[in-house]
Protein backbone atom coordinates (compact mmCIF):
# COMPACT_ATOMS: atom_id res chain seq x y z
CA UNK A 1 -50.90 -28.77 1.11
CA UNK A 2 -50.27 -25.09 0.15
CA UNK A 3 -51.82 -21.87 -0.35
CA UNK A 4 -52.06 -18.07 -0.74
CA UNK A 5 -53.31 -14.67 0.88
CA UNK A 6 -53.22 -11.60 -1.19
CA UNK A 7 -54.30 -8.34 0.23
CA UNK A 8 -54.62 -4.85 -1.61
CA UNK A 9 -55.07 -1.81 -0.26
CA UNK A 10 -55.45 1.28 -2.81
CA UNK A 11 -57.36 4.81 -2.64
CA UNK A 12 -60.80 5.54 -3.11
CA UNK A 13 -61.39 2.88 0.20
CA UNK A 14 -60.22 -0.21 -2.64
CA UNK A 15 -60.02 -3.53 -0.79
CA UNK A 16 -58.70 -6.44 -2.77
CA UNK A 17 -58.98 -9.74 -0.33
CA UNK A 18 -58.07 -13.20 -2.75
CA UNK A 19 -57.13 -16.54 -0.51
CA UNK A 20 -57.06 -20.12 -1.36
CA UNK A 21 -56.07 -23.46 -0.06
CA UNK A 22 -55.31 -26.89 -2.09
CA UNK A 23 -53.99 -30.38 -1.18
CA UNK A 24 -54.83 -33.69 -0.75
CA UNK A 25 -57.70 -35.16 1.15
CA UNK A 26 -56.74 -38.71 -0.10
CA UNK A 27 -53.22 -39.24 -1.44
CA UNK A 28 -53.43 -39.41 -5.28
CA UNK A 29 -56.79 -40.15 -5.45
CA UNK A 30 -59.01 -37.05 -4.19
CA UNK A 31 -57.68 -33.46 -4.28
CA UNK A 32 -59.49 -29.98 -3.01
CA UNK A 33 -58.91 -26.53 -3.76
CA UNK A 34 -61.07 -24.06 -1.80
CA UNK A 35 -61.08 -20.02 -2.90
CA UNK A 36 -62.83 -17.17 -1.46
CA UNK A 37 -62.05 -13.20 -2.18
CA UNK A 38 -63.86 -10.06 -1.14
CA UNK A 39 -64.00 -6.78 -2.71
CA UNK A 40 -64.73 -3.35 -2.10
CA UNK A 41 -64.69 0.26 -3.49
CA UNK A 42 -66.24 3.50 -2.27
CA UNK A 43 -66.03 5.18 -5.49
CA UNK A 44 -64.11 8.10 -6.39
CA UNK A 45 -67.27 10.18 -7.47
CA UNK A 46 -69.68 12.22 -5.34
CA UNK A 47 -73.47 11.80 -6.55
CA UNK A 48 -74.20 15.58 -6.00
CA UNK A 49 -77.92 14.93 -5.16
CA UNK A 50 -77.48 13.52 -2.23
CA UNK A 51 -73.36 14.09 -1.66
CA UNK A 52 -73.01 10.29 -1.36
CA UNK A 53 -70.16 8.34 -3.69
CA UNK A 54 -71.00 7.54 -6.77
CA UNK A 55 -69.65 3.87 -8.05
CA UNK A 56 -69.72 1.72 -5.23
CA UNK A 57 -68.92 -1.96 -5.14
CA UNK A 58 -68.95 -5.03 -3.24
CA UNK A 59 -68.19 -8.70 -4.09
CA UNK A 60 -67.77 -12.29 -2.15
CA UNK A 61 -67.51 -14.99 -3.88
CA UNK A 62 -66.18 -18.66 -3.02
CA UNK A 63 -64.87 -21.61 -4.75
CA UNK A 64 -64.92 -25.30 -3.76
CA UNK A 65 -63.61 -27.57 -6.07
CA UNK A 66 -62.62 -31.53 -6.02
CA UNK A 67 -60.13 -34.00 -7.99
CA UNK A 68 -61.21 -37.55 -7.57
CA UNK A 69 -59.07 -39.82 -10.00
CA UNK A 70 -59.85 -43.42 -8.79
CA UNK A 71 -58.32 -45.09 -11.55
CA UNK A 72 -55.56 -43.78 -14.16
CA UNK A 73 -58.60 -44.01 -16.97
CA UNK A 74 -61.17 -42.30 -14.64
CA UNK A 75 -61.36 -38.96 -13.57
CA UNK A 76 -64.13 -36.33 -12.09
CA UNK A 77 -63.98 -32.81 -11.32
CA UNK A 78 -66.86 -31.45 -8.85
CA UNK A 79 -66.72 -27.20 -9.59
CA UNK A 80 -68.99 -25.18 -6.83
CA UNK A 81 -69.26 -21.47 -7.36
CA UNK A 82 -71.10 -18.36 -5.69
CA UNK A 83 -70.86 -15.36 -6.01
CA UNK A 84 -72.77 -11.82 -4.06
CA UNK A 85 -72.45 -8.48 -5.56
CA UNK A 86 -73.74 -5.76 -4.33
CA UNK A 87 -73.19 -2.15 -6.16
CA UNK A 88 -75.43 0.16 -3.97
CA UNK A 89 -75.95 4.18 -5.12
CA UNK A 90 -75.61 6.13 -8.29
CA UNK A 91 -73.61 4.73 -10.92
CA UNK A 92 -70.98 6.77 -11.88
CA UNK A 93 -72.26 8.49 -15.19
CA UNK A 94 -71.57 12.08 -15.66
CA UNK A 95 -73.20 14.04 -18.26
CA UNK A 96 -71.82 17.09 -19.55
CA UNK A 97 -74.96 19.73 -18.69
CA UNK A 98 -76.40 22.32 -21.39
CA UNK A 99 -74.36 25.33 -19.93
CA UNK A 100 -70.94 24.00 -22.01
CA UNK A 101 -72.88 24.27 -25.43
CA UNK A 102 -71.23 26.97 -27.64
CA UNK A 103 -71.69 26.16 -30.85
CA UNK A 104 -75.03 25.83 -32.92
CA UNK A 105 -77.24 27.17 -29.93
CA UNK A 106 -81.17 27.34 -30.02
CA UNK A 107 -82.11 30.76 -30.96
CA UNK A 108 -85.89 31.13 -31.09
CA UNK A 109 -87.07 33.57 -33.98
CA UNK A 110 -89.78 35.30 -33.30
CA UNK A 111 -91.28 38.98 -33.26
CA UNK A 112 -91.28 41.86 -30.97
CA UNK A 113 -94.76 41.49 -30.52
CA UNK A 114 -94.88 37.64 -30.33
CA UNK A 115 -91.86 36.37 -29.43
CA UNK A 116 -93.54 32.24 -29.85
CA UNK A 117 -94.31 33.46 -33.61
CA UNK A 118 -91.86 32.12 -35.51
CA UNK A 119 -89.45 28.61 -35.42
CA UNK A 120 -86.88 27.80 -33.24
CA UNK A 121 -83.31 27.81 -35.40
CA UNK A 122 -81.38 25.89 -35.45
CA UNK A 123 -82.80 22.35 -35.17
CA UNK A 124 -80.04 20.42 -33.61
CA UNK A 125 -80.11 21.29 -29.76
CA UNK A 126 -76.47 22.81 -29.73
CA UNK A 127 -73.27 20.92 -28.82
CA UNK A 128 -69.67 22.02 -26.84
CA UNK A 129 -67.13 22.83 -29.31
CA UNK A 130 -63.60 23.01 -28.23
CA UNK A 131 -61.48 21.00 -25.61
CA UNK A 132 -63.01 17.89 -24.51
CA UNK A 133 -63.90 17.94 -20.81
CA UNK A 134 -62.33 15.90 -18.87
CA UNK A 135 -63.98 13.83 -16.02
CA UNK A 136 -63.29 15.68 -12.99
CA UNK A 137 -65.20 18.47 -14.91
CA UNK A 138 -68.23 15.92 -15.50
CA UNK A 139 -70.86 15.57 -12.75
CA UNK A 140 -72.93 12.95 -11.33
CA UNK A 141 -76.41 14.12 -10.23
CA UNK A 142 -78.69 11.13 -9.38
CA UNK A 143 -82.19 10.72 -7.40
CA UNK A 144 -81.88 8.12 -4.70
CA UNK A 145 -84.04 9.43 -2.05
CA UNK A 146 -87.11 7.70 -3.28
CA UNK A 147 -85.33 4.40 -4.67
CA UNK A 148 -85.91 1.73 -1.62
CA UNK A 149 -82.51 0.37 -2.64
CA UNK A 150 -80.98 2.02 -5.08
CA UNK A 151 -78.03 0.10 -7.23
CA UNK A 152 -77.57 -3.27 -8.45
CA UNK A 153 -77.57 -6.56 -6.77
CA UNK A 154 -77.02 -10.29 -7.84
CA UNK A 155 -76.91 -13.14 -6.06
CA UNK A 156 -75.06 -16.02 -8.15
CA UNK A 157 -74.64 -19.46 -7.57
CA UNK A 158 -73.17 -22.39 -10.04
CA UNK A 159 -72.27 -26.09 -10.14
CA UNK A 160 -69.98 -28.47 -12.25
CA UNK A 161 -69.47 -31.75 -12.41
CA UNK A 162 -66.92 -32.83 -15.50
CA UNK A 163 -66.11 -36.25 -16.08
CA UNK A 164 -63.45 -37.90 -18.07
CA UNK A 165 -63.13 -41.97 -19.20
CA UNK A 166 -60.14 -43.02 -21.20
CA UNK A 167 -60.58 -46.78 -22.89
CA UNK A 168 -60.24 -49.23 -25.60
CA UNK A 169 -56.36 -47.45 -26.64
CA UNK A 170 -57.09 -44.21 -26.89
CA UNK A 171 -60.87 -43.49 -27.08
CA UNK A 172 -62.08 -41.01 -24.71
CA UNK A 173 -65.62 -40.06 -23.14
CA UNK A 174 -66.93 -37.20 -21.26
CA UNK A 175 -69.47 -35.41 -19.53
CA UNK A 176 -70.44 -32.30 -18.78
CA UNK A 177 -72.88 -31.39 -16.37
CA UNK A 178 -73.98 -27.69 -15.22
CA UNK A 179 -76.28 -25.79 -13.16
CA UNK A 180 -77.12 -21.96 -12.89
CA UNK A 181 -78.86 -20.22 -10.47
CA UNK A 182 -79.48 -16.35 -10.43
CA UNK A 183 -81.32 -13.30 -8.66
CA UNK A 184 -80.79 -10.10 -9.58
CA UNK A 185 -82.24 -6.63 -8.78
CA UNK A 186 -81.74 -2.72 -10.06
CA UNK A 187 -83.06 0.12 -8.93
CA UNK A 188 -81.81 3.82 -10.93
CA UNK A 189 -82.28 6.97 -11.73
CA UNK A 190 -82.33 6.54 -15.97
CA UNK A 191 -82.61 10.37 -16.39
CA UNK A 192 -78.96 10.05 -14.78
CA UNK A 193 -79.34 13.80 -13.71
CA UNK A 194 -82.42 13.98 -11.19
CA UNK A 195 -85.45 14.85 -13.24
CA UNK A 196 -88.35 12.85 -14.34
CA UNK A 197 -87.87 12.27 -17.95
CA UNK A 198 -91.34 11.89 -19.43
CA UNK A 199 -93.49 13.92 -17.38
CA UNK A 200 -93.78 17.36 -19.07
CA UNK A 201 -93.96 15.44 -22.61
CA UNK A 202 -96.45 12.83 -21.70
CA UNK A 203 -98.02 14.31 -18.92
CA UNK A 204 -98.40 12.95 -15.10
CA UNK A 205 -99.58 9.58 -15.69
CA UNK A 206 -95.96 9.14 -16.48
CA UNK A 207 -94.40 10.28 -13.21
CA UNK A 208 -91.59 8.23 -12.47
CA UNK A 209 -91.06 6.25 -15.22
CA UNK A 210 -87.12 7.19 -15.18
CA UNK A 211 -87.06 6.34 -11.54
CA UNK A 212 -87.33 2.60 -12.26
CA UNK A 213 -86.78 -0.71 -10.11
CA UNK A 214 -86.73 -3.98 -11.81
CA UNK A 215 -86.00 -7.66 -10.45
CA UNK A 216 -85.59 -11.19 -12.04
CA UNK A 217 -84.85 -14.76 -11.42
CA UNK A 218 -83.03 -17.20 -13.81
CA UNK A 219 -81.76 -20.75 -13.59
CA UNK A 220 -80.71 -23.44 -15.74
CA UNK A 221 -79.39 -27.16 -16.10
CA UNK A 222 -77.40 -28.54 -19.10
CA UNK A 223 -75.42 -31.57 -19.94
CA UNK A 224 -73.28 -32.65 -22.57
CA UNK A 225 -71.80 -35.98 -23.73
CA UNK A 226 -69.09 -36.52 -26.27
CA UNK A 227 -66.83 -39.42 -27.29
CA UNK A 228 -63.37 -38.70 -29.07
CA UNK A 229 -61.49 -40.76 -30.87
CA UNK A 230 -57.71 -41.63 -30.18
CA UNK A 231 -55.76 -38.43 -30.60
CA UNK A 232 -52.64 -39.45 -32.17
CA UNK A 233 -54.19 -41.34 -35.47
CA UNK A 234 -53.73 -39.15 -38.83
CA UNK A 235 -57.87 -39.39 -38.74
CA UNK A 236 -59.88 -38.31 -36.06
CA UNK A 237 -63.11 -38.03 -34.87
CA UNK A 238 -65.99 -36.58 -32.03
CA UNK A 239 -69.68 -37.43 -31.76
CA UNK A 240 -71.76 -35.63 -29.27
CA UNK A 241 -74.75 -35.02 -27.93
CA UNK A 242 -76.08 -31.63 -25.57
CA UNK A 243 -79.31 -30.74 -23.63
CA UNK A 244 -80.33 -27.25 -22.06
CA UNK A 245 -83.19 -26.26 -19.76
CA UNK A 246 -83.49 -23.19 -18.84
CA UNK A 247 -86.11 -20.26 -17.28
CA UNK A 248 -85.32 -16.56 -17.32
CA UNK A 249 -88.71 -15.21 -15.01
CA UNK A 250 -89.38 -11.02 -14.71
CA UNK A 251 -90.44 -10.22 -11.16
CA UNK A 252 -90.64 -6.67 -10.45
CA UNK A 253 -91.11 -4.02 -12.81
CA UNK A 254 -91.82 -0.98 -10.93
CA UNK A 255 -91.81 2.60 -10.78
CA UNK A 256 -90.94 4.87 -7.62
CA UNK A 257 -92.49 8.78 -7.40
CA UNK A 258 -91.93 11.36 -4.32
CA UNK A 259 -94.09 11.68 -1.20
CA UNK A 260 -96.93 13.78 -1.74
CA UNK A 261 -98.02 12.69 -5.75
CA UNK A 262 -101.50 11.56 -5.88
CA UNK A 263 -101.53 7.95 -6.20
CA UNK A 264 -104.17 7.86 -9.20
CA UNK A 265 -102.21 11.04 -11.17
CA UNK A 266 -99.29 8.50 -10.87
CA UNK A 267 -101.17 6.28 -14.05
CA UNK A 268 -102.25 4.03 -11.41
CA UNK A 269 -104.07 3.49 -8.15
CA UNK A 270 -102.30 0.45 -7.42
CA UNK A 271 -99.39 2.30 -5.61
CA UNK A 272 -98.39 1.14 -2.22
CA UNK A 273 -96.98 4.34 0.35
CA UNK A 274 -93.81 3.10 2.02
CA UNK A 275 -93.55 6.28 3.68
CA UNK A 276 -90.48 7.49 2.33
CA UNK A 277 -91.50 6.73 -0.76
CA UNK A 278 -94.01 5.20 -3.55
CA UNK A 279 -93.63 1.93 -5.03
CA UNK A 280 -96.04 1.74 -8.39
CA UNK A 281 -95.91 -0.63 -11.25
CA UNK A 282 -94.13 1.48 -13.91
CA UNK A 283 -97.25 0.51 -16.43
CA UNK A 284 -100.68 0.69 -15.68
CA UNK A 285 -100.80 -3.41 -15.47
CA UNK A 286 -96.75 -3.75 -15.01
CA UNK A 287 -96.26 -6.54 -17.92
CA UNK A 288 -94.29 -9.59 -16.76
CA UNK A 289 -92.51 -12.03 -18.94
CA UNK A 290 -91.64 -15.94 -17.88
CA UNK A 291 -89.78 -17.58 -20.32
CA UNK A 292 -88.42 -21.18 -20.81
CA UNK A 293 -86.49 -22.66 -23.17
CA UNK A 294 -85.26 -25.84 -24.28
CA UNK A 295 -82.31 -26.76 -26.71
CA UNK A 296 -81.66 -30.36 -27.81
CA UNK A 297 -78.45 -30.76 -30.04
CA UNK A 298 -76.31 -33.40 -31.96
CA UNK A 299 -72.96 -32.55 -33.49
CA UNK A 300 -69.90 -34.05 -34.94
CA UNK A 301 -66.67 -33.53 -36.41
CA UNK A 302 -64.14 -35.36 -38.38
CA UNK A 303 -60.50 -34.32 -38.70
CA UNK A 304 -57.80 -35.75 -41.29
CA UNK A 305 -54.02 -35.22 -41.54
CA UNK A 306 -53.47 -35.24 -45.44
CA UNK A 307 -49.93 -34.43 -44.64
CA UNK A 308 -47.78 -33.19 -41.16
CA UNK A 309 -48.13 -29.66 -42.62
CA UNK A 310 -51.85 -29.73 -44.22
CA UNK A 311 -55.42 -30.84 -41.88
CA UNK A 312 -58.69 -30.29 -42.88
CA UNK A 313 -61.56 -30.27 -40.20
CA UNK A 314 -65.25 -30.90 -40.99
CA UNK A 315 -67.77 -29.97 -37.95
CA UNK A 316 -71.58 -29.94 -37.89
CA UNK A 317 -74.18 -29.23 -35.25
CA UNK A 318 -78.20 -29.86 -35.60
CA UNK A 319 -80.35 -27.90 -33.00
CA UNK A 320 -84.00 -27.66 -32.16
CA UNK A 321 -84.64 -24.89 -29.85
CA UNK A 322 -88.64 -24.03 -27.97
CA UNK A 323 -89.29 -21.20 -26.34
CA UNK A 324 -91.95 -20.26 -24.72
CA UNK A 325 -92.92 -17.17 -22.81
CA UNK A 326 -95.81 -16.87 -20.72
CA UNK A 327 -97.21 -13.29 -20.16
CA UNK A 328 -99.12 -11.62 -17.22
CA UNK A 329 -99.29 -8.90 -15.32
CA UNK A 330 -99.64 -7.74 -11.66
CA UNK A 331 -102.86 -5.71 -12.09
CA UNK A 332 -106.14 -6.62 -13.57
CA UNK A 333 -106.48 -9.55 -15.92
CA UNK A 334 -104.86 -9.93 -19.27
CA UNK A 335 -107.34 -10.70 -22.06
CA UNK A 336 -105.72 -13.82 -23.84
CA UNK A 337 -107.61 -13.84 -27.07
CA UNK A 338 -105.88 -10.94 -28.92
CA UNK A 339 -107.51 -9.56 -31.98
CA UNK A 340 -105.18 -9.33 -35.15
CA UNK A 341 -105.25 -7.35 -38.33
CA UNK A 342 -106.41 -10.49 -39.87
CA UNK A 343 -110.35 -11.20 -39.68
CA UNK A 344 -110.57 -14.15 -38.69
CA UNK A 345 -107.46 -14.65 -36.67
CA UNK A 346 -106.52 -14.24 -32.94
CA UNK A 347 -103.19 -14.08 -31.27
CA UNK A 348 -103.11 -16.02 -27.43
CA UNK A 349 -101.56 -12.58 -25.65
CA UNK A 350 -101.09 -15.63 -22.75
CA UNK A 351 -98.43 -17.83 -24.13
CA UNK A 352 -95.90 -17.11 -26.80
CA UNK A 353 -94.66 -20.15 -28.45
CA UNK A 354 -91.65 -20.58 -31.18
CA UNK A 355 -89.46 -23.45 -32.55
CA UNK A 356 -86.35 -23.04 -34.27
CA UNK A 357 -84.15 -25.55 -36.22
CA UNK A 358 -80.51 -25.00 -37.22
CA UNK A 359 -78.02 -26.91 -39.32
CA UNK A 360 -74.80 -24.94 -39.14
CA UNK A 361 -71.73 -26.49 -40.62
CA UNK A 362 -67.84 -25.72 -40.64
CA UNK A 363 -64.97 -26.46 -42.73
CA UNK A 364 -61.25 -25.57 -42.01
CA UNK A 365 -58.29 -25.92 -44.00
CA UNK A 366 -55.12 -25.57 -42.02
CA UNK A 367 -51.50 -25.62 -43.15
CA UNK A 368 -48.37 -25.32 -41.22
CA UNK A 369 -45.70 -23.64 -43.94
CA UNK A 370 -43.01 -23.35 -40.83
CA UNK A 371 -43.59 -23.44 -37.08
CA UNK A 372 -43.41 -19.92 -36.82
CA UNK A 373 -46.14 -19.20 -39.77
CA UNK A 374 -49.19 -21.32 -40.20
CA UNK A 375 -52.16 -20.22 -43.04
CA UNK A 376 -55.72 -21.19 -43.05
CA UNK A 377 -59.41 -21.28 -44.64
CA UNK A 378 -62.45 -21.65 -42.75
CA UNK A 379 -66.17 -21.37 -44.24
CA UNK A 380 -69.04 -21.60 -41.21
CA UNK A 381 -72.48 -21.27 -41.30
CA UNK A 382 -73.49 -19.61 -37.59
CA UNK A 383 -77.01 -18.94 -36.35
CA UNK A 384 -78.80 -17.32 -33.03
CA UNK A 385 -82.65 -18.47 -32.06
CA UNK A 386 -85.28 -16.13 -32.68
CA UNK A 387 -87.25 -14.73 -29.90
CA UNK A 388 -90.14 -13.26 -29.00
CA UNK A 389 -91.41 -9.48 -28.90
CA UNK A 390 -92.53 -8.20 -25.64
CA UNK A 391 -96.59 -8.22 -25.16
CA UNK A 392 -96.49 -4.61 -24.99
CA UNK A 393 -95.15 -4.27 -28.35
CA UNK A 394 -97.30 -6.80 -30.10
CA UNK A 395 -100.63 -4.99 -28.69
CA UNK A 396 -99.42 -1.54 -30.06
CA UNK A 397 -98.83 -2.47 -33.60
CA UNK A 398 -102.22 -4.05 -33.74
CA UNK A 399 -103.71 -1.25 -32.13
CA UNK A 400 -101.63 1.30 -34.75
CA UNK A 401 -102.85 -1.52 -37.92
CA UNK A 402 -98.82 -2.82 -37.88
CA UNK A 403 -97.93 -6.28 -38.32
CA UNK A 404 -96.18 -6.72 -35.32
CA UNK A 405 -95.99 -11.04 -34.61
CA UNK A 406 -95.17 -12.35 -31.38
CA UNK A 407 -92.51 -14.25 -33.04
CA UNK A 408 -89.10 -13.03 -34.16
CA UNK A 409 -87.12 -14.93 -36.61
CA UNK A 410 -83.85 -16.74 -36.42
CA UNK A 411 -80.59 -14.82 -37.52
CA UNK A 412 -78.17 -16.62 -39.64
CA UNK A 413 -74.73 -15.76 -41.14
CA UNK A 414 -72.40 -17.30 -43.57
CA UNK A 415 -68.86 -16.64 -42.84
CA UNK A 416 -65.69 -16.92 -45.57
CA UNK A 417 -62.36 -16.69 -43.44
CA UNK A 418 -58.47 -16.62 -44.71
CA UNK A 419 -56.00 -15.95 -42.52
CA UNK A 420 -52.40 -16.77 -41.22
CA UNK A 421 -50.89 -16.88 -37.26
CA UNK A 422 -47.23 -15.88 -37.21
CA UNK A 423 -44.41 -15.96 -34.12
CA UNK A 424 -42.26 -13.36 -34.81
């Protein structure tokens, strides 16, 4: 049995904690390894707001992990993970403020007796010219008096279980089996310098809207089976298979405004008084989207040695992906039936559906002049699913007579590679 301890200790209150422990629980049959580190920072930035630090962070996570290898063909590796952050206060952004412009400055050009007559010159809002500022010039000036809990914060968790069978001379199968599990909340200041972006240009109903909180909830379960042939033979082959479920859910989307606004000039009356501060949805019906997806794939490759020096490798994968995303919202009642710019045709605003379909091949040419140079060729075909545009978006663009679908399309690329990997 053996194991290690680490400890760091730096500046800035940096705390660097990493242990771990390993050995046998059964001899040669069932080994353990168990991990756990903690760290913390108190940021080397004052958030001049509020004179608090600026960059905080905080992190446990553990690790329990086990080895059982029954047989000498048999093996299985159990992987548990998790994993708390939690970065509270301003994030350490600094903006360079107005006052450092120099160069190309707004001038406005007007006339003694009007001085709003004429244009403001020139258009670009000015810029510092010069030497760069450096950071300890920079400062960070973030609202986080009215922000419940202002920061980030995840909560992580993860399992494994990896399985490996050797038989029939060489043939190997394994398995692959995963789990996901996440919650995760922010709460910031977007104008990163203590004002309300939106309010003068939009007007009050938009109090707040830079002052933003925002929560979600994702898991997800996967497996994957694949059966190699024996390595050592001049040709070679895999056959697979893979399976995904997964959900990625909003929560919260909500908007926080000072003490003393009335709650309907907010854009809402659905605004709850905390009394230190006001928790609305930052929309009028705060949108939510739950989404789930499915992947089912098949793949396999085939490798050949036409030579010690030359291999060629032929790969494909076929993959149907649905997607779904249901939409609601947290006040009033979304109309499902969603007029379109086609008479005749209606969108369901309720339930976004999309299926995508993907071939995406791969052939590489690889040749071993020396074993300090080898050169090779590869042509792919990659793609990423398509998606879906938020319910926000889709209503505007039919509102505004643009044809806006609910549906985004698949990306695909075609890639040409030559190349060479050299020890020098």
């Amino acid at each position: 049995m053996s194991g290690k301890l680490s400890v760091t200790a730096a500046q800035h209150g940096e705390t660097d904690i990493v242990g771990s422990l390993s050995g046998p629980l059964v001899q040669d049959k069932l080994l353990f390894y168990v991990g756990a580190r903690h760290y913390s920072y108190d940021g080397e930035y004052t958030n001049l707001f509020d004179l608090t630090r600026a960059g905080q962070q905080n992190s446990d996570s553990g690790t329990v992990k086990l080895l059982w290898t029954p047989t000498e063909s048999f093996e299985a590796t159990l992987l548990a993970t998790m994993a708390k952050d939690d970065d509270p206060g301003a994030i350490p952004i600094g903006l360079q403020g107005r006052a450092f412009n120099n160069c190309q400055l707004r001038v406005l050009n007007g006339t003694a007796a009007n001085n709003f007559a004429g244009t403001i010159l020139p258009r670009s809002p000015g810029y510092q010219c010069g030497t760069v500022l450096g950071a300890d010039q920079l400062t960070v000036n973030q609202r986080g008096d009215i922000l419940p809990e202002q920061g980030s914060r995840r909560d992580d968790m993860r399992f494994a279980l990896t399985t490996k069978t050797s038989f029939g001379g060489g043939f190997e199968l394994t398995t692959v089996t995963g789990y996901h599990e996440q919650e995760s909340q922010n709460q910031l200041d977007q104008s990163y310098d203590a004002y309300d972006t939106f309010t003068n240009a939009f007007g009050a109903s938009q109090i707040g809207a830079f002052w933003s909180g925002s929560a979600s909830e994702s898991d997800d379960f996967s497996q994957e089976i694949r059966l190699d042939s024996p390595a050592e033979e001049r040709f070679r082959w895999r056959v697979g298979g893979y399976y995904l479920k997964a959900n990625d859910d909003d929560t919260k989307n909500k908007k926080y405004i000072p003490l003393g606004t009335t709650l309907n000039v907010a854009g809402t009356t659905d605004c709850v008084n905390f009394g230190s501060y006001i928790e609305c949805p930052q929309s009028t019906v705060e949108p939510l989207g739950l989404r789930e997806l499915s992947n089912r794939a098949v793949f396999a490759d085939i490798e050949y040695d036409f030579t010690d020096k030359l291999t060629a490798t032929f790969e494909a994968r076929y993959a149907i992906e649905k997607q779904e995303q249901i939409n609601t919202q947290t006040v009033g009642t979304l109309n499902c039936v969603l007029p379109t710019n086609t008479p005749g045709v209606t969108l369901d605003a309720c339930k976004f559906t999309g299926e995508f379909k993907s071939t995406t091949p791969r052939l590489t040419l690889r040749y071993e002049a020396s074993p300090a140079a080898t050169y090779y060729f590869n042509a792919a075909k990659g793609t990423k699913p398509g998606g879906f545009n938020s319910i926000t978006a889709v209503q505007t663009g039919i509102n505004t007579n643009v044809d806006v679908k609910s549906t985004y399309d698949e990306e695909e690329s075609n890639v040409l590679e030559v190349g060479g990997k050299f020890v020098f």
